[in-house]
N, C-alpha and C. Protein backbone atom coordinates (compact mmCIF):
# COMPACT_ATOMS: atom_id res chain seq x y z
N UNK A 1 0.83 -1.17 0.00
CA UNK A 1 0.00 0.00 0.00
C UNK A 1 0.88 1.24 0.00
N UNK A 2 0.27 2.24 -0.89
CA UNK A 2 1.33 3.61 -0.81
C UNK A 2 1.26 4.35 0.91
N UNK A 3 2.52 5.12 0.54
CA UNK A 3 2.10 5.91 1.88
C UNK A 3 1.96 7.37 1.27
N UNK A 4 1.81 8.01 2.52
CA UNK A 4 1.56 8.88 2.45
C UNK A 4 2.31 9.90 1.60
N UNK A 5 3.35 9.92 1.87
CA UNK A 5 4.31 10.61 1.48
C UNK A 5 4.26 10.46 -0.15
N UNK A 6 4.44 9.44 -0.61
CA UNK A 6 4.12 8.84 -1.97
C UNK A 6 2.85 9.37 -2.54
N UNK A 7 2.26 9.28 -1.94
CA UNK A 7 0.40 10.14 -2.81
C UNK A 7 0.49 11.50 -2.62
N UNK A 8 1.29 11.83 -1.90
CA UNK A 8 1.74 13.27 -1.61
C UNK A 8 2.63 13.59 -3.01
N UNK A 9 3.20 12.90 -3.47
CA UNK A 9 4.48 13.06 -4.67
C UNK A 9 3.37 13.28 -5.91
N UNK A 10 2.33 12.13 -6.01
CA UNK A 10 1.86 12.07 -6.97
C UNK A 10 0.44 12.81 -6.95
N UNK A 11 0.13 13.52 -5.98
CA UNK A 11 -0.75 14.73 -5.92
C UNK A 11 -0.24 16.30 -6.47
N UNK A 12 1.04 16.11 -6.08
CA UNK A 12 1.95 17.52 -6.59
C UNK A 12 1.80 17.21 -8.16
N UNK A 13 2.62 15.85 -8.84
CA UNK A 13 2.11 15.96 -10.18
C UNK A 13 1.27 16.20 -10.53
N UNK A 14 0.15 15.41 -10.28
CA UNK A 14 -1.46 16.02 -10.76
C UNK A 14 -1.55 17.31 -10.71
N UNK A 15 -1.43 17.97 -9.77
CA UNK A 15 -1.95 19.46 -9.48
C UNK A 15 -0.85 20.09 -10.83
N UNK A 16 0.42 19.58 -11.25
CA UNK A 16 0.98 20.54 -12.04
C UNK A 16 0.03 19.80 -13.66
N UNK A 17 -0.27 18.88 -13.84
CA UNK A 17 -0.30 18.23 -14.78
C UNK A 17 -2.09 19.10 -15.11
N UNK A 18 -2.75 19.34 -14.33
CA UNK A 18 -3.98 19.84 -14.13
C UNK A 18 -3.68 21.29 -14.42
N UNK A 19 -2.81 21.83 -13.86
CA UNK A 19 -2.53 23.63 -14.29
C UNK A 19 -2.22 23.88 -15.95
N UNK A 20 -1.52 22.65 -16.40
CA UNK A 20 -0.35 22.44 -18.07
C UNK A 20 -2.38 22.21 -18.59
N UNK A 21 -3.33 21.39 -18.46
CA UNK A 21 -4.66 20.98 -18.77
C UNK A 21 -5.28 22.12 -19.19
N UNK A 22 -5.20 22.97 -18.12
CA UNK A 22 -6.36 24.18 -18.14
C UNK A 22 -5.85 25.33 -18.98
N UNK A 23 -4.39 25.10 -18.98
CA UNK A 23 -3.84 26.39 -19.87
C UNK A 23 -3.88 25.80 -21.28
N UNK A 24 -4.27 24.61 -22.06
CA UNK A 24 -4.22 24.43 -22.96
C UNK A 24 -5.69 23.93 -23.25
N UNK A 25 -6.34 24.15 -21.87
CA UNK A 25 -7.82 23.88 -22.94
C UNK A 25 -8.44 25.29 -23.38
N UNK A 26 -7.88 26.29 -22.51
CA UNK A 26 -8.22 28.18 -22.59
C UNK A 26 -9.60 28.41 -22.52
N UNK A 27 -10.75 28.68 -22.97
CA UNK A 27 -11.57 28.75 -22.90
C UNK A 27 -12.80 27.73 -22.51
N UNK A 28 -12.66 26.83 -23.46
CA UNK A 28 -12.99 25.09 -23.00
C UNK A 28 -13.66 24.79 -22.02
N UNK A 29 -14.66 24.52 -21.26
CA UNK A 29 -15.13 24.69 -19.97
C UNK A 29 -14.70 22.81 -19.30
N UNK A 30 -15.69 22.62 -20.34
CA UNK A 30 -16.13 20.95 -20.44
C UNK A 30 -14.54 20.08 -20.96
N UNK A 31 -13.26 20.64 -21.06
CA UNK A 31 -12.52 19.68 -21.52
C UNK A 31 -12.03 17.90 -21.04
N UNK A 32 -12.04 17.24 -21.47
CA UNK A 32 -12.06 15.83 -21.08
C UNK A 32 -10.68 15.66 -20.00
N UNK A 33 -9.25 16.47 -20.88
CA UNK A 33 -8.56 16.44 -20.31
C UNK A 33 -8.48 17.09 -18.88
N UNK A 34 -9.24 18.09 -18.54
CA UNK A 34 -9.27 18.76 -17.21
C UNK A 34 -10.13 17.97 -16.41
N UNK A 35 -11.04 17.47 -16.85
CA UNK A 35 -12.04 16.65 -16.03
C UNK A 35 -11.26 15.79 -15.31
N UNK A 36 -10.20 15.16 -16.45
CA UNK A 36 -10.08 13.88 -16.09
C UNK A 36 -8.89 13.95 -14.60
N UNK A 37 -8.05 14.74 -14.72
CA UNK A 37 -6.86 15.52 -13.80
C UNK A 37 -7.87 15.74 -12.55
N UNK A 38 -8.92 16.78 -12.94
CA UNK A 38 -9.50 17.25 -11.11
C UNK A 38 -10.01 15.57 -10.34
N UNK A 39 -10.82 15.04 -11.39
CA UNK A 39 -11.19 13.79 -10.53
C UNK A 39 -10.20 12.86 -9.97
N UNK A 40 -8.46 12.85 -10.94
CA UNK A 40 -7.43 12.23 -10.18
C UNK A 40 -7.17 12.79 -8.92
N UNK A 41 -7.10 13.85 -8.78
CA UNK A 41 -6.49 14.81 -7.74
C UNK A 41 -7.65 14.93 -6.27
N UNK A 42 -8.71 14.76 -6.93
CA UNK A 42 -9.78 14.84 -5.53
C UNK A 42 -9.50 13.29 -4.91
N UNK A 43 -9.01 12.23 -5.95
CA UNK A 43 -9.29 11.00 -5.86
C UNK A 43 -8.38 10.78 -4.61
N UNK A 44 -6.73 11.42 -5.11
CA UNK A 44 -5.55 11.38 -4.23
C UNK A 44 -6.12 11.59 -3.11
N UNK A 45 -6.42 12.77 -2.89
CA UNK A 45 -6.94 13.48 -1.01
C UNK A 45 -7.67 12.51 -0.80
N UNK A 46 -8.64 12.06 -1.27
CA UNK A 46 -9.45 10.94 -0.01
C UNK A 46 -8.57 10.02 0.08
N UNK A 47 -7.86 9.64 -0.55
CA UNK A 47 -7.04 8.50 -0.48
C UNK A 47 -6.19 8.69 1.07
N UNK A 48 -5.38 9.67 0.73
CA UNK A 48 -4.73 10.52 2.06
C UNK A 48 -5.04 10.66 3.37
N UNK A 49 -6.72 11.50 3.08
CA UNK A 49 -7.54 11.68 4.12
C UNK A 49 -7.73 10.38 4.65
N UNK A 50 -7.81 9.31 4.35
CA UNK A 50 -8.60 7.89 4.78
C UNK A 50 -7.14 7.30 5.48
N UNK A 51 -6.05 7.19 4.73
CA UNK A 51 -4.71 7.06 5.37
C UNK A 51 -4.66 7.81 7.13
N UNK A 52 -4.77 8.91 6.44
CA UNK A 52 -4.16 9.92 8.19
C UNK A 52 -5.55 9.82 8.94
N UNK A 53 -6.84 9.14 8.85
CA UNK A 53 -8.00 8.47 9.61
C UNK A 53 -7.73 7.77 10.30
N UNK A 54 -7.56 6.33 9.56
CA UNK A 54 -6.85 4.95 9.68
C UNK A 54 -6.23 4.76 10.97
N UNK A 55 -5.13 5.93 10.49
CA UNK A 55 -4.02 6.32 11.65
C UNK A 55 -4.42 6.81 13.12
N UNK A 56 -5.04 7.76 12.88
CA UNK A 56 -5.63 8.09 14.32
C UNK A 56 -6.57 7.32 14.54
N UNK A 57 -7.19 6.34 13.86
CA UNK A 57 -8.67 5.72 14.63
C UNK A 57 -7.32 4.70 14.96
N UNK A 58 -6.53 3.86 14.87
CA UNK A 58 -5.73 2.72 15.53
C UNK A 58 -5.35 3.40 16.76
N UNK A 59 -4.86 5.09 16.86
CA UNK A 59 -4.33 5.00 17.90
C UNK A 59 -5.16 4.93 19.04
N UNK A 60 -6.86 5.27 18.85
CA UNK A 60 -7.80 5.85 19.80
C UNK A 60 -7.95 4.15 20.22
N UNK A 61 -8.38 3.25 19.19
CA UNK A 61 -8.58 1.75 19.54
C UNK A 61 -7.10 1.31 20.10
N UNK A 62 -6.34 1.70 20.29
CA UNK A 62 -5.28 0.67 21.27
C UNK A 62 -5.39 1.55 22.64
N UNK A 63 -6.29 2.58 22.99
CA UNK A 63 -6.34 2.80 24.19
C UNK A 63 -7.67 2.19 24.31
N UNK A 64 -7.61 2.32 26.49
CA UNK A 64 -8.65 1.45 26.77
C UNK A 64 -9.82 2.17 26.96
N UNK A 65 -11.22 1.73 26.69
CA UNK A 65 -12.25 2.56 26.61
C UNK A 65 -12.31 3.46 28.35
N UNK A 66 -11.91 2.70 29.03
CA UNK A 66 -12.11 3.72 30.60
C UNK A 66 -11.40 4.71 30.24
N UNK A 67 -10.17 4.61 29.39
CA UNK A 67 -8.89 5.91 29.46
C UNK A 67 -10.04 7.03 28.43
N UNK A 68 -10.70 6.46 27.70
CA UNK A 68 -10.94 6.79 26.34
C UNK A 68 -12.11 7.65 27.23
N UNK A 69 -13.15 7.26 27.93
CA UNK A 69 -14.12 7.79 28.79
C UNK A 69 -13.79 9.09 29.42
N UNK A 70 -12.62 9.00 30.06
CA UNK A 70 -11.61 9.69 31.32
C UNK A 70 -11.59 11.08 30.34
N UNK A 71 -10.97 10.85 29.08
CA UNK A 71 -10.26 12.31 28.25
C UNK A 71 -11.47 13.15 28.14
N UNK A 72 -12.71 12.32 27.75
CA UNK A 72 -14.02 12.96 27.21
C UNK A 72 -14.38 14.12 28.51
């Protein structure tokens, strides 16, 4: 599985590969090629977002629910 850091690499591409899209579709609203870039790039962040979730929901489940009660 990627990490983070890695979807992080390949979110920076997208985002440049998506800027090179929009300057060559110019007016274009609907271009296939821009479509297709924003939906990679939203795709990355949840990907991410669900990663750095993951992460904090393991750490909340390896404490014990009394500790977990106690913070609340």
């Amino acid at each position: 599985m990627a990490t983070k850091e890695q979807i992080a690499k390949h979110i920076d591409k997208s985002k440049e590969k998506l800027a090179e899209a929009k300057k060559n579709a110019g007016e274009n609203k609907y271009d296939l090629a821009v479509r297709k870039q924003k939906k990679k790039t939203k795709r990355l962040t949840r990907k991410v977002a669900k990663i750095s979730n993951d992460e904090k929901n393991a750490v909340i489940r390896k404490t014990k629910k009394k500790d977990r009660k106690a913070k609340d």
